[in-house]
PDB file of N, CA and C in Angstrom:
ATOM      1  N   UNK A   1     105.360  96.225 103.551  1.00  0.00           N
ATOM      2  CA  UNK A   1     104.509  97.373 103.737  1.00  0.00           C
ATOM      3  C   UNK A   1     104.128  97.515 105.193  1.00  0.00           C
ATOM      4  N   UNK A   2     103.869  98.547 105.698  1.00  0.00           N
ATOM      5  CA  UNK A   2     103.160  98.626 106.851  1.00  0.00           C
ATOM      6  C   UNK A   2     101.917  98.616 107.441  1.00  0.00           C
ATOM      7  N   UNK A   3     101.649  97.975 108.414  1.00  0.00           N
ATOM      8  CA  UNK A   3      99.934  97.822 108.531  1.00  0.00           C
ATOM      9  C   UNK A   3      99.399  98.495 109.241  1.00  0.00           C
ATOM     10  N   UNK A   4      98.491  98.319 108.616  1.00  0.00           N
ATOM     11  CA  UNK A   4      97.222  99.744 109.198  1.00  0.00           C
ATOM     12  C   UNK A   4      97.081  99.566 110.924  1.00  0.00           C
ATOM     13  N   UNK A   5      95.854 100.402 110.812  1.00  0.00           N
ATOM     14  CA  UNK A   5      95.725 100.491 112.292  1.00  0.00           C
ATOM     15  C   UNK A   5      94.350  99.584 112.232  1.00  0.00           C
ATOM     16  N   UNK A   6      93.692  99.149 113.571  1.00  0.00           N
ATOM     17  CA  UNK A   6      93.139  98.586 114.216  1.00  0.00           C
ATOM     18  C   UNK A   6      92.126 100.062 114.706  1.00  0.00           C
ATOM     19  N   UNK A   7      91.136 100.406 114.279  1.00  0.00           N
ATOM     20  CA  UNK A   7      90.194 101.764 114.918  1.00  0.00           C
ATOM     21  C   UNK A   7      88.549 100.738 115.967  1.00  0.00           C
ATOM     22  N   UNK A   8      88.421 101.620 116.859  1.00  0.00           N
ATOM     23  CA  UNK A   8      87.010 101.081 117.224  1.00  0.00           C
ATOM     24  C   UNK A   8      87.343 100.426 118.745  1.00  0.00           C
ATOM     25  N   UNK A   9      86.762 100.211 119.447  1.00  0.00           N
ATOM     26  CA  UNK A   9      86.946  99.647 120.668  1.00  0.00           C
ATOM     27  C   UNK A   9      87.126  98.317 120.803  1.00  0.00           C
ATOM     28  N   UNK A  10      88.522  97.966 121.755  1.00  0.00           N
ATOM     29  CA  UNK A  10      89.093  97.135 121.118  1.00  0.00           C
ATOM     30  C   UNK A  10      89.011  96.594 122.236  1.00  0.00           C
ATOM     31  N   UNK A  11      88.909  96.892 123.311  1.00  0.00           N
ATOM     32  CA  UNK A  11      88.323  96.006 124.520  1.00  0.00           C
ATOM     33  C   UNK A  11      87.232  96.041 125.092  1.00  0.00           C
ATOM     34  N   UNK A  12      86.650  94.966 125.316  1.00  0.00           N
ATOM     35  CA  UNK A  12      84.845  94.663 125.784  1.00  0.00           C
ATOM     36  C   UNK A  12      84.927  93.910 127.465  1.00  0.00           C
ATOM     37  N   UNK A  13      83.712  93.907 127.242  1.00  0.00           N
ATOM     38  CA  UNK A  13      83.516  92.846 128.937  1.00  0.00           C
ATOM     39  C   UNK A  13      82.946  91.552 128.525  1.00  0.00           C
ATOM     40  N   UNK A  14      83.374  90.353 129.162  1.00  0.00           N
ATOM     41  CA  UNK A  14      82.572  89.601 128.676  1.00  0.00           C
ATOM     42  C   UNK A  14      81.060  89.488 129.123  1.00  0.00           C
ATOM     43  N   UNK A  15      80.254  89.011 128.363  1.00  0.00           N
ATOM     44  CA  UNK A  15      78.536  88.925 129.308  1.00  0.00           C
ATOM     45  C   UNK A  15      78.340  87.133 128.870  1.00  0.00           C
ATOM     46  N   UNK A  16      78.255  86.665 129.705  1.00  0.00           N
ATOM     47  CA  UNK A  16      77.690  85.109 129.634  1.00  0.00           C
ATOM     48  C   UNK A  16      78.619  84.394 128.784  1.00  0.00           C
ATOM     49  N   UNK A  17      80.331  84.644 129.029  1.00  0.00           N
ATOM     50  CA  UNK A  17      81.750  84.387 128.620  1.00  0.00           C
ATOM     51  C   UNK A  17      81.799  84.872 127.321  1.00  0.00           C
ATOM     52  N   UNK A  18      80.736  85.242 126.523  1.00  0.00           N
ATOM     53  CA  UNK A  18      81.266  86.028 125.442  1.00  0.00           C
ATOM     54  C   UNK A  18      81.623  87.395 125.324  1.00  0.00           C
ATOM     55  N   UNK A  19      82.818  87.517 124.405  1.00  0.00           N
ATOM     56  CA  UNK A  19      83.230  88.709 124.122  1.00  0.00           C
ATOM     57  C   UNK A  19      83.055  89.633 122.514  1.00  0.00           C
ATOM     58  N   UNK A  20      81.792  90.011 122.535  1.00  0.00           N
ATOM     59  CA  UNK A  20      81.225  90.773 121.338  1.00  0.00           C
ATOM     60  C   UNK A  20      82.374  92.216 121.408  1.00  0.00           C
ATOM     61  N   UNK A  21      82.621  92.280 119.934  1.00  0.00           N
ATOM     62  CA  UNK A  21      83.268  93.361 119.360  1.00  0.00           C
ATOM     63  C   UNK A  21      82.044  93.894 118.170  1.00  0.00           C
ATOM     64  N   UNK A  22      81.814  95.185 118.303  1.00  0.00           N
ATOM     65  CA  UNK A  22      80.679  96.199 117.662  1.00  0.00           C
ATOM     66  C   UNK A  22      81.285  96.728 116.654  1.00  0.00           C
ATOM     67  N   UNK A  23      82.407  97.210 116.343  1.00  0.00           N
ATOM     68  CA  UNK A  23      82.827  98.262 115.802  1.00  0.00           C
ATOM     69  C   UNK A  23      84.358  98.608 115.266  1.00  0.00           C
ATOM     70  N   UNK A  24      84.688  97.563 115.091  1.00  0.00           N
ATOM     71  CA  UNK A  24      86.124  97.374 114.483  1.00  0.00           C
ATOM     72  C   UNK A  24      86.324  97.498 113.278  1.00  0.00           C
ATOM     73  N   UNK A  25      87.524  98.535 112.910  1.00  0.00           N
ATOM     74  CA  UNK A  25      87.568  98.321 111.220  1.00  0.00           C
ATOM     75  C   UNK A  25      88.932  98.995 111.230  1.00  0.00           C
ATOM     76  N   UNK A  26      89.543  98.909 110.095  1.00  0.00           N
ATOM     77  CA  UNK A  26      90.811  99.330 109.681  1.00  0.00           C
ATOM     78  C   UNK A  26      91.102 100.052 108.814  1.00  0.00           C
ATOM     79  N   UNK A  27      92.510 101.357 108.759  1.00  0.00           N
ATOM     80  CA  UNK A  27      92.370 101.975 108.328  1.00  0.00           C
ATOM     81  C   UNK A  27      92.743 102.175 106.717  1.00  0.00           C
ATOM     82  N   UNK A  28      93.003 100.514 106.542  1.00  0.00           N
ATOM     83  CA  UNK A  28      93.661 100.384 105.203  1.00  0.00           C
ATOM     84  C   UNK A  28      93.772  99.000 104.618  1.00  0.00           C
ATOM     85  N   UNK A  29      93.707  98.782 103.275  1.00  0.00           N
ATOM     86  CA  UNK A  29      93.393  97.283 103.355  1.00  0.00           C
ATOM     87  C   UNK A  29      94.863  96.475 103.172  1.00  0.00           C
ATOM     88  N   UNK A  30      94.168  95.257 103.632  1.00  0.00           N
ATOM     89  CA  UNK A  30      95.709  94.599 103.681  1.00  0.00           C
ATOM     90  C   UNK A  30      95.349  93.217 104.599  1.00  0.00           C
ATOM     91  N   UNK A  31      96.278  92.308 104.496  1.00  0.00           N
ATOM     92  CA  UNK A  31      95.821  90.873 105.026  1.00  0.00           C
ATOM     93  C   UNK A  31      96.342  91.190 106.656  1.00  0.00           C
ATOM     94  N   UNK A  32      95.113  90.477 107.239  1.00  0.00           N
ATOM     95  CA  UNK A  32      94.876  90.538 108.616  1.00  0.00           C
ATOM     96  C   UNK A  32      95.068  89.964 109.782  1.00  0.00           C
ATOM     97  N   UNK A  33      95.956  89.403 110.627  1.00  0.00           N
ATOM     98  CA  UNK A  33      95.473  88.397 112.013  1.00  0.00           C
ATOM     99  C   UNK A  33      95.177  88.873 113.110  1.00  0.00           C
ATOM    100  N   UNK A  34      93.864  89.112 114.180  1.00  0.00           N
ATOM    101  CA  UNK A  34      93.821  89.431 115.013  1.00  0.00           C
ATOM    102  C   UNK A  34      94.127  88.702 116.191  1.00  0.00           C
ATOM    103  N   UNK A  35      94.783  89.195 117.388  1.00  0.00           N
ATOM    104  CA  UNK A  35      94.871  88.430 118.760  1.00  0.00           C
ATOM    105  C   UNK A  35      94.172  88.977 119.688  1.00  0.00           C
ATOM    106  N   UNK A  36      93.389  88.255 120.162  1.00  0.00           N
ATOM    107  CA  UNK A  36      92.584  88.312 121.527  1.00  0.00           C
ATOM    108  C   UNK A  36      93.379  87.792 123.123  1.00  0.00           C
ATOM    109  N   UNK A  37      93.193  88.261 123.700  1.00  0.00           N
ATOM    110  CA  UNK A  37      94.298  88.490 125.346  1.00  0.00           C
ATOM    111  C   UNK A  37      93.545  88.358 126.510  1.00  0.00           C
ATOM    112  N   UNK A  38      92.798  87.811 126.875  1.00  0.00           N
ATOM    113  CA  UNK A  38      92.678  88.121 128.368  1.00  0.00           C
ATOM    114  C   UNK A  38      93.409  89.082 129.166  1.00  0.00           C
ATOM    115  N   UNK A  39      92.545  89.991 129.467  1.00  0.00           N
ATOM    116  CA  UNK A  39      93.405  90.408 130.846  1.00  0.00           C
ATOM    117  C   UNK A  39      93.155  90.737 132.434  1.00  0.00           C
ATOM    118  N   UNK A  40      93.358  90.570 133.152  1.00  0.00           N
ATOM    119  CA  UNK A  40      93.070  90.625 134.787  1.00  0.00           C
ATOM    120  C   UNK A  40      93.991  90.815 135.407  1.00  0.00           C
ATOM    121  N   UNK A  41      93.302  91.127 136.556  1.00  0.00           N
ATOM    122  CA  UNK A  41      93.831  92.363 137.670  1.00  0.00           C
ATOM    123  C   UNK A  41      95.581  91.402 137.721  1.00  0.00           C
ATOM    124  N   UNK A  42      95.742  90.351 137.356  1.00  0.00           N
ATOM    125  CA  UNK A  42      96.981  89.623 137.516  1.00  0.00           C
ATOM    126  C   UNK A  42      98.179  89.910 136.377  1.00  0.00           C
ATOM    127  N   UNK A  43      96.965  90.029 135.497  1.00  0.00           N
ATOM    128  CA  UNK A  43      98.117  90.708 134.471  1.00  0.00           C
ATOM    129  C   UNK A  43      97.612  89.919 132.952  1.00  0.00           C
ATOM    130  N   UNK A  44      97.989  89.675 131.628  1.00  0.00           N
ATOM    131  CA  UNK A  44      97.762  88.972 131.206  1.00  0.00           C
ATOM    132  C   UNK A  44      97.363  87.475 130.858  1.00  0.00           C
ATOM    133  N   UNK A  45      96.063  87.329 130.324  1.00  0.00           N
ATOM    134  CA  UNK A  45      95.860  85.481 130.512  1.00  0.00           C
ATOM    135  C   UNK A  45      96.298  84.575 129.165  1.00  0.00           C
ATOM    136  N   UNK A  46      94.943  83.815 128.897  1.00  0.00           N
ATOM    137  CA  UNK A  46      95.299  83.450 127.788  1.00  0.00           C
ATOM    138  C   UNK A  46      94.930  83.843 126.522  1.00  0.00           C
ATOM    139  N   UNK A  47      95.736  83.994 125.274  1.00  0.00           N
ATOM    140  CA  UNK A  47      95.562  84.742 124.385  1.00  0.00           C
ATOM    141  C   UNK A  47      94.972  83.360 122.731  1.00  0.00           C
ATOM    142  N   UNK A  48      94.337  83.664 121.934  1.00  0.00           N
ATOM    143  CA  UNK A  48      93.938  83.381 121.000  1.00  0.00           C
ATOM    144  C   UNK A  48      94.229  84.052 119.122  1.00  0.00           C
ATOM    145  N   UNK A  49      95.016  83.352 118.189  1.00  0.00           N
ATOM    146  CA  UNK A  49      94.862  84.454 117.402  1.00  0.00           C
ATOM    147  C   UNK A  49      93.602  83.796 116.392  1.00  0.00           C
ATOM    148  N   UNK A  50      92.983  84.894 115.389  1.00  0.00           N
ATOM    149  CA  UNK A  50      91.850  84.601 114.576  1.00  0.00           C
ATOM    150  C   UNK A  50      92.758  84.111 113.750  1.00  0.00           C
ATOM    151  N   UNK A  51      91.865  83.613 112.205  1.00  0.00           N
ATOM    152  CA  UNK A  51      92.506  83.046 110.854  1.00  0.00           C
ATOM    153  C   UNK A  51      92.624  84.165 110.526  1.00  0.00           C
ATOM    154  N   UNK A  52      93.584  84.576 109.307  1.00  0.00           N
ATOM    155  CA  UNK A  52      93.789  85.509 108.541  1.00  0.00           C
ATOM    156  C   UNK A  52      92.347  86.136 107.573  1.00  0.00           C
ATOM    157  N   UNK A  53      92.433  87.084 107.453  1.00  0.00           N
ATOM    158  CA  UNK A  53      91.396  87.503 106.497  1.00  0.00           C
ATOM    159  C   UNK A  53      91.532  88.823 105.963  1.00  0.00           C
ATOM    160  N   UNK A  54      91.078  89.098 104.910  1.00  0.00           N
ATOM    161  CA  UNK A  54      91.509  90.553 103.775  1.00  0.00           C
ATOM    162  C   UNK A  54      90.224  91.660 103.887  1.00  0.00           C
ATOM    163  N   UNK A  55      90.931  92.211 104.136  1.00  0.00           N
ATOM    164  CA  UNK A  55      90.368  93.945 104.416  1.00  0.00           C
ATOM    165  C   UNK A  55      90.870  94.715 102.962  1.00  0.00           C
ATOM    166  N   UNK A  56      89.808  95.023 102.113  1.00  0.00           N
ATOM    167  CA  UNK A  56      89.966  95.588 101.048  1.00  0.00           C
ATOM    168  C   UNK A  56      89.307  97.226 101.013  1.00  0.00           C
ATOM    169  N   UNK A  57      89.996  97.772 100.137  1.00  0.00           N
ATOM    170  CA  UNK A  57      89.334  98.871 100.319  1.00  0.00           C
ATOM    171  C   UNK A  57      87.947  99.515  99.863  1.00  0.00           C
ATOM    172  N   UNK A  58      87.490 100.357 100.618  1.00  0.00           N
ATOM    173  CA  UNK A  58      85.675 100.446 100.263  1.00  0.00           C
ATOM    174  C   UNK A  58      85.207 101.146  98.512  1.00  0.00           C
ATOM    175  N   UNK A  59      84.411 100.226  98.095  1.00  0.00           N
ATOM    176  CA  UNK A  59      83.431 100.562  97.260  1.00  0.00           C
ATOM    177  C   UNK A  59      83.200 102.363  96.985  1.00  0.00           C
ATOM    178  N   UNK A  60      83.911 103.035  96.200  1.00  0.00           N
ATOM    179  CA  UNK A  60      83.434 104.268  96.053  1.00  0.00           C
ATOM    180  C   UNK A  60      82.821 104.863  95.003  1.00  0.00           C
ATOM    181  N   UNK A  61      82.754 103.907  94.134  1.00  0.00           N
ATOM    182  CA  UNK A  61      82.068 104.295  93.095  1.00  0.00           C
ATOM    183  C   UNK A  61      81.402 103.421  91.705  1.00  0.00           C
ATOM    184  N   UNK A  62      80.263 103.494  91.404  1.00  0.00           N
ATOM    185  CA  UNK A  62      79.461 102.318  90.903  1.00  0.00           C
ATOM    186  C   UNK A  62      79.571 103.337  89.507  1.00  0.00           C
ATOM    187  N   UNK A  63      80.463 102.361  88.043  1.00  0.00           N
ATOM    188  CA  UNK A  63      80.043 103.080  86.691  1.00  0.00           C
ATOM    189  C   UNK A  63      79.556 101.981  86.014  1.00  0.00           C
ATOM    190  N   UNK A  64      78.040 102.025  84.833  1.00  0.00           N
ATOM    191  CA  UNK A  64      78.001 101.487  83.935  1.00  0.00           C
ATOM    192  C   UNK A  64      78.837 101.051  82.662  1.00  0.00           C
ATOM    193  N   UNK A  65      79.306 100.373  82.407  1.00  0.00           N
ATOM    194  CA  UNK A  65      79.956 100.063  81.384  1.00  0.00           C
ATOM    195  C   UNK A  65      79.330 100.063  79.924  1.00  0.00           C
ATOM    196  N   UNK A  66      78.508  98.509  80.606  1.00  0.00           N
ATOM    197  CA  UNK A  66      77.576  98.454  78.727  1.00  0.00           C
ATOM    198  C   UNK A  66      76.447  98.441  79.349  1.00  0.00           C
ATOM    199  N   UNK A  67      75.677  98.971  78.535  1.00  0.00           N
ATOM    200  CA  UNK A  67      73.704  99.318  78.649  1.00  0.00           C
ATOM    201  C   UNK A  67      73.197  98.832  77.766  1.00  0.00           C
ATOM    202  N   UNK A  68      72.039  98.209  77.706  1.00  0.00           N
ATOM    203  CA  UNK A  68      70.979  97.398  76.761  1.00  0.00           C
ATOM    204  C   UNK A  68      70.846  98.590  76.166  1.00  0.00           C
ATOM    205  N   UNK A  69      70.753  98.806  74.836  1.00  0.00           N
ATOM    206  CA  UNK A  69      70.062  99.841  74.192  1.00  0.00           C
ATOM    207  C   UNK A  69      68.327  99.309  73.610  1.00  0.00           C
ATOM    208  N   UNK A  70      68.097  98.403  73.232  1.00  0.00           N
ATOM    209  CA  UNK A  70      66.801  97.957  73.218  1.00  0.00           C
ATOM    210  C   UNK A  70      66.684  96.506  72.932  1.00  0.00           C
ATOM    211  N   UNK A  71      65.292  95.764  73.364  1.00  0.00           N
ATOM    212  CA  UNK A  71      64.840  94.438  73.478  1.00  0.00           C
ATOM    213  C   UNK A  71      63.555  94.613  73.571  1.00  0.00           C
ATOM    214  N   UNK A  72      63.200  93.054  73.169  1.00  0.00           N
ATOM    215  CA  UNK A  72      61.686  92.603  73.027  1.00  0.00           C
ATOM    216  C   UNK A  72      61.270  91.626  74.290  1.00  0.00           C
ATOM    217  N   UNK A  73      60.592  91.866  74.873  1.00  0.00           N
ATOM    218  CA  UNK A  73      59.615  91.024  76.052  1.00  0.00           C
ATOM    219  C   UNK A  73      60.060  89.708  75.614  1.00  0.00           C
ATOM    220  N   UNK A  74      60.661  89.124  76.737  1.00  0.00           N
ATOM    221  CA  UNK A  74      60.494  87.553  76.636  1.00  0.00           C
ATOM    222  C   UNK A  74      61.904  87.185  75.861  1.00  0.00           C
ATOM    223  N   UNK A  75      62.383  88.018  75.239  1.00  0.00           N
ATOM    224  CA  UNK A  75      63.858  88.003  74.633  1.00  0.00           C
ATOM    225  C   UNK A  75      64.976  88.613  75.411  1.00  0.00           C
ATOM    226  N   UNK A  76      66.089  86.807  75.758  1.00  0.00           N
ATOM    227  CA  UNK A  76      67.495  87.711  76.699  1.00  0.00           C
ATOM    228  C   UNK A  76      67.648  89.050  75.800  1.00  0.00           C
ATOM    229  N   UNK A  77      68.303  90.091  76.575  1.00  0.00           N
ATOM    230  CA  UNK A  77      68.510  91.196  75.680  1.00  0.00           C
ATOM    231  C   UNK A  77      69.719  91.139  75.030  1.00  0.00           C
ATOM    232  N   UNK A  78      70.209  91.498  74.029  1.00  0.00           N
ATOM    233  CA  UNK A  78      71.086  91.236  72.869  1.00  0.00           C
ATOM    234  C   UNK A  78      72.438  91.879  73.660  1.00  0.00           C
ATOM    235  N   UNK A  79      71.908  92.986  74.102  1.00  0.00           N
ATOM    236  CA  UNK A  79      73.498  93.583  75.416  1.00  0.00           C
ATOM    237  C   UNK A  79      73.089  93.722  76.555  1.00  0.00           C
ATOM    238  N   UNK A  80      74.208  92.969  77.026  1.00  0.00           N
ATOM    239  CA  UNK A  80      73.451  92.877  78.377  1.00  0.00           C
ATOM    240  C   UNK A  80      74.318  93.639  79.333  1.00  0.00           C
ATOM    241  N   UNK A  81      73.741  93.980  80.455  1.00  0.00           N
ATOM    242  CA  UNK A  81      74.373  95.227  81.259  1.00  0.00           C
ATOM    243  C   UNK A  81      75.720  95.136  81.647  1.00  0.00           C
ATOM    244  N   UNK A  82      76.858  95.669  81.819  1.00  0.00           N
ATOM    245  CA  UNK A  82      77.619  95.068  83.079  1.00  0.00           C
ATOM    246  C   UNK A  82      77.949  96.472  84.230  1.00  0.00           C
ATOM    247  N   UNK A  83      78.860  96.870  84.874  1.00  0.00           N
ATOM    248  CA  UNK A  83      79.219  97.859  85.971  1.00  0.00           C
ATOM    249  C   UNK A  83      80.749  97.271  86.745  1.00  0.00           C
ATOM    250  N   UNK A  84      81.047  98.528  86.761  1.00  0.00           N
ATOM    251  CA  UNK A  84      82.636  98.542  87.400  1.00  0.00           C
ATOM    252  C   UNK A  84      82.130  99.005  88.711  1.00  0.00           C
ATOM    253  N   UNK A  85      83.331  98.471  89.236  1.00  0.00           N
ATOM    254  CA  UNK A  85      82.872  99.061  90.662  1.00  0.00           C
ATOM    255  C   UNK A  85      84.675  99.555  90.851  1.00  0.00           C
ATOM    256  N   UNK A  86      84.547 100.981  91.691  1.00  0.00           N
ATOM    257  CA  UNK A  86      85.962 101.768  92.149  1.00  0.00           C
ATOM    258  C   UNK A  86      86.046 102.269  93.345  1.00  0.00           C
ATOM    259  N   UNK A  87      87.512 101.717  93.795  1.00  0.00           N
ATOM    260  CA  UNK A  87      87.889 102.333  94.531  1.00  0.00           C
ATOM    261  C   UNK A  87      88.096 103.962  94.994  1.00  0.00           C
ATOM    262  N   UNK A  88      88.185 104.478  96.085  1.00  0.00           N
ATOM    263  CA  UNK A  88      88.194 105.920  96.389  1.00  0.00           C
ATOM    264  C   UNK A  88      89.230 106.379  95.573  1.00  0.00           C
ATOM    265  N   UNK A  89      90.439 105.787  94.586  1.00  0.00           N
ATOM    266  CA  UNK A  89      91.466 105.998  94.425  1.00  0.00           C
ATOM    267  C   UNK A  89      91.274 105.641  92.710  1.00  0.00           C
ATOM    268  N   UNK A  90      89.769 105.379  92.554  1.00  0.00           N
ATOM    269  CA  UNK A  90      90.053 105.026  91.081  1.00  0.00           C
ATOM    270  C   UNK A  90      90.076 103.639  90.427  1.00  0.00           C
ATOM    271  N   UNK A  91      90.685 102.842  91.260  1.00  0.00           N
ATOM    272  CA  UNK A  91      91.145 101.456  90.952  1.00  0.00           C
ATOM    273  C   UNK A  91      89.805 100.286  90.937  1.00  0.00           C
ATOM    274  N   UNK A  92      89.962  99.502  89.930  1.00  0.00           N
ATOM    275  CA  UNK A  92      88.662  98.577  90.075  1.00  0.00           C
ATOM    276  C   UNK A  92      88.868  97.914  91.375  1.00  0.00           C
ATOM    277  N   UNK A  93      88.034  97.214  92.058  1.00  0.00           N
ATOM    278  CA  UNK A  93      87.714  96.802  93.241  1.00  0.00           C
ATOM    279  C   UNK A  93      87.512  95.167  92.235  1.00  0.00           C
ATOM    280  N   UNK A  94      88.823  94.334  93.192  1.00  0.00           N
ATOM    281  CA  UNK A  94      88.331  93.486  92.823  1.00  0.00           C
ATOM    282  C   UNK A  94      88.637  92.101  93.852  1.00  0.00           C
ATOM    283  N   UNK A  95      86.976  91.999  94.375  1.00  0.00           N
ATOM    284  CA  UNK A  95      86.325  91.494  95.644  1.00  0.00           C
ATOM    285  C   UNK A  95      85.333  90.374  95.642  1.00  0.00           C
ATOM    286  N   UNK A  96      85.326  88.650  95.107  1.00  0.00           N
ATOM    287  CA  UNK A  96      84.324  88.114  95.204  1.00  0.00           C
ATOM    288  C   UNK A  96      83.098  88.119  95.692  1.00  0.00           C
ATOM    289  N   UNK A  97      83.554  88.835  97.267  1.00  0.00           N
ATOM    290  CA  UNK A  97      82.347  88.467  98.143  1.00  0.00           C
ATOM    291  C   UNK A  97      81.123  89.947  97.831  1.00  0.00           C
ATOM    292  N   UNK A  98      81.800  90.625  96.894  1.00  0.00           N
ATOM    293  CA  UNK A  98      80.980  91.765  96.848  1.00  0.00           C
ATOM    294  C   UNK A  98      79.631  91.328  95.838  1.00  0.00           C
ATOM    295  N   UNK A  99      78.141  91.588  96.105  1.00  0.00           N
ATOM    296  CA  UNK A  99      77.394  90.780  95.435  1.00  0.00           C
ATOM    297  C   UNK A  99      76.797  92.167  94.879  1.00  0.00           C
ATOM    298  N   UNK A 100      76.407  92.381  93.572  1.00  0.00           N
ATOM    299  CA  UNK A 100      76.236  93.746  92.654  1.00  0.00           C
ATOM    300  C   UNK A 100      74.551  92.718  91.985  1.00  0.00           C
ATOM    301  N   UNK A 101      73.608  93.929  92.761  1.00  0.00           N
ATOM    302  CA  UNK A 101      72.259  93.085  92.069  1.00  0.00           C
ATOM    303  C   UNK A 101      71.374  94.270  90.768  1.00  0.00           C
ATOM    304  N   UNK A 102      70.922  93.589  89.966  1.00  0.00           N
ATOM    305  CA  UNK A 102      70.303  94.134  89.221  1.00  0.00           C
ATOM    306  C   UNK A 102      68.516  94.559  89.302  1.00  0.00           C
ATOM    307  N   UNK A 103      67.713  95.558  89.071  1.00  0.00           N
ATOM    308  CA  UNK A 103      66.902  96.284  89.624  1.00  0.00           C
ATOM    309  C   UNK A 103      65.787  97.020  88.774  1.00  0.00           C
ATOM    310  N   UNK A 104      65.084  96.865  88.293  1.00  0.00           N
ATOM    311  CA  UNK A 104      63.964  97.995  87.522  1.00  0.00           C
ATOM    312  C   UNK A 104      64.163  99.627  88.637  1.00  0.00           C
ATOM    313  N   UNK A 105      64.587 100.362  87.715  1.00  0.00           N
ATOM    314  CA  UNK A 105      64.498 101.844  88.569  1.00  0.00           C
ATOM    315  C   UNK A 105      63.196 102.202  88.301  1.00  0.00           C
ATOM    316  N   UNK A 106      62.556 102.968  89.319  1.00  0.00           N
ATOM    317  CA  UNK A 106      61.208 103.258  89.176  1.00  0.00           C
ATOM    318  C   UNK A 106      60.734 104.701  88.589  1.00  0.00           C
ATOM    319  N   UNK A 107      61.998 104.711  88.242  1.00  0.00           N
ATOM    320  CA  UNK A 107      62.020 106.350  87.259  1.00  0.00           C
ATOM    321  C   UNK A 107      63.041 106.602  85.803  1.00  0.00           C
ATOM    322  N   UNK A 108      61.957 105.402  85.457  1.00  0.00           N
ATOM    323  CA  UNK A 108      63.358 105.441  83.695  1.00  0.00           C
ATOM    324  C   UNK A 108      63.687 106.752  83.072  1.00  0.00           C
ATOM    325  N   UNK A 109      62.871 108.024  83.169  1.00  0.00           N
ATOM    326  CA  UNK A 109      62.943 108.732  82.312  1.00  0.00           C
ATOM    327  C   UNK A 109      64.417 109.501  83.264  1.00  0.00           C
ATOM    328  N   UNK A 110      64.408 109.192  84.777  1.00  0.00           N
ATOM    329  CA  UNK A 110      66.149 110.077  84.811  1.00  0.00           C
ATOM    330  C   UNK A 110      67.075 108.979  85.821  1.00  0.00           C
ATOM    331  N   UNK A 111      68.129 109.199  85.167  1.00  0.00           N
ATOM    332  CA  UNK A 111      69.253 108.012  85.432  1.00  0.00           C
ATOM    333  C   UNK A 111      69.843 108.458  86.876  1.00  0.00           C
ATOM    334  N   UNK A 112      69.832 107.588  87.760  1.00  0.00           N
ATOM    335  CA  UNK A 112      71.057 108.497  89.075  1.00  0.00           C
ATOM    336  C   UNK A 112      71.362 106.549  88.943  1.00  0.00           C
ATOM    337  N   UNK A 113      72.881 107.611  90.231  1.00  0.00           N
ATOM    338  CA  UNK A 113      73.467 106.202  90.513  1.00  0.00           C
ATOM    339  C   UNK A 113      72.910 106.348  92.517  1.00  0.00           C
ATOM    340  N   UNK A 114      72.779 104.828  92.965  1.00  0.00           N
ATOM    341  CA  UNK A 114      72.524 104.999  93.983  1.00  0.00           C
ATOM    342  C   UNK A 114      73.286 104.005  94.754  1.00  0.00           C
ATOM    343  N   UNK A 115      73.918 104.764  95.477  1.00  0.00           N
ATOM    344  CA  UNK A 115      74.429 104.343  96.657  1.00  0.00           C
ATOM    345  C   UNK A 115      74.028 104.012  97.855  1.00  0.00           C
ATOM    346  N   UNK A 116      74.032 102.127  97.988  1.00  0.00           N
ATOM    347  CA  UNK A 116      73.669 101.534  99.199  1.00  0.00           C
ATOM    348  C   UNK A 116      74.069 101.926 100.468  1.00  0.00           C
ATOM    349  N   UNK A 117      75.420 101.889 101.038  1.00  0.00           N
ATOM    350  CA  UNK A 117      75.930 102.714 101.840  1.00  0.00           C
ATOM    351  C   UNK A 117      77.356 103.399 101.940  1.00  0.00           C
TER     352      UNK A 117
END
């Protein structure tokens, strides 16, 4: 397959030998190695590559699956919630590091879904 692009500013200055990157992201998911380069007025220095790591695609959509229909105080509830999470494309998203928390809404009587970011 072919790999995405690399978006965001991709060269910095260093300040106190570090070199902070702000704003990097890609335009598609897929396993990753980045290389870092020195460069000066001489021409290229020495270069570094990162470990590999997976760029998946973003979170677009949060559905309930199963819903408690009712319970008693102090009793696990008999069904207990769960939620899919989808891709822009439909597809379940499926991402360990993604952490999905559970919440009292402060307006039971109307349901929205809310999106973190």
């Amino acid at each position: 397959g072919s790999l995405g692009v690399l978006i965001g500013t991709t060269s910095v200055r260093l300040s106190l030998g570090l070199a902070v990157f702000a704003d990097l992201e890609f335009d598609q998911p897929g396993v990753y190695v980045l290389q870092f380069v020195v460069v000066t007025s001489a021409g290229d220095g020495p270069s570094v590559i990162s470990q590999s790591f997976q760029v998946t695609k973003a979170v677009a959509q949060l559905l309930v699956i199963a819903s408690p229909d009712s319970g008693a105080a102090g009793v696990v509830l008999g069904i207990q919630p769960s939620v899919r999470l989808l891709d822009d494309s439909g597809s379940p998203v499926d991402n360990s590091a993604i952490l999905v928390t559970a919440a009292l809404d402060q307006n039971p009587g109307s349901l929205q879904l809310h999106d973190p970011g």
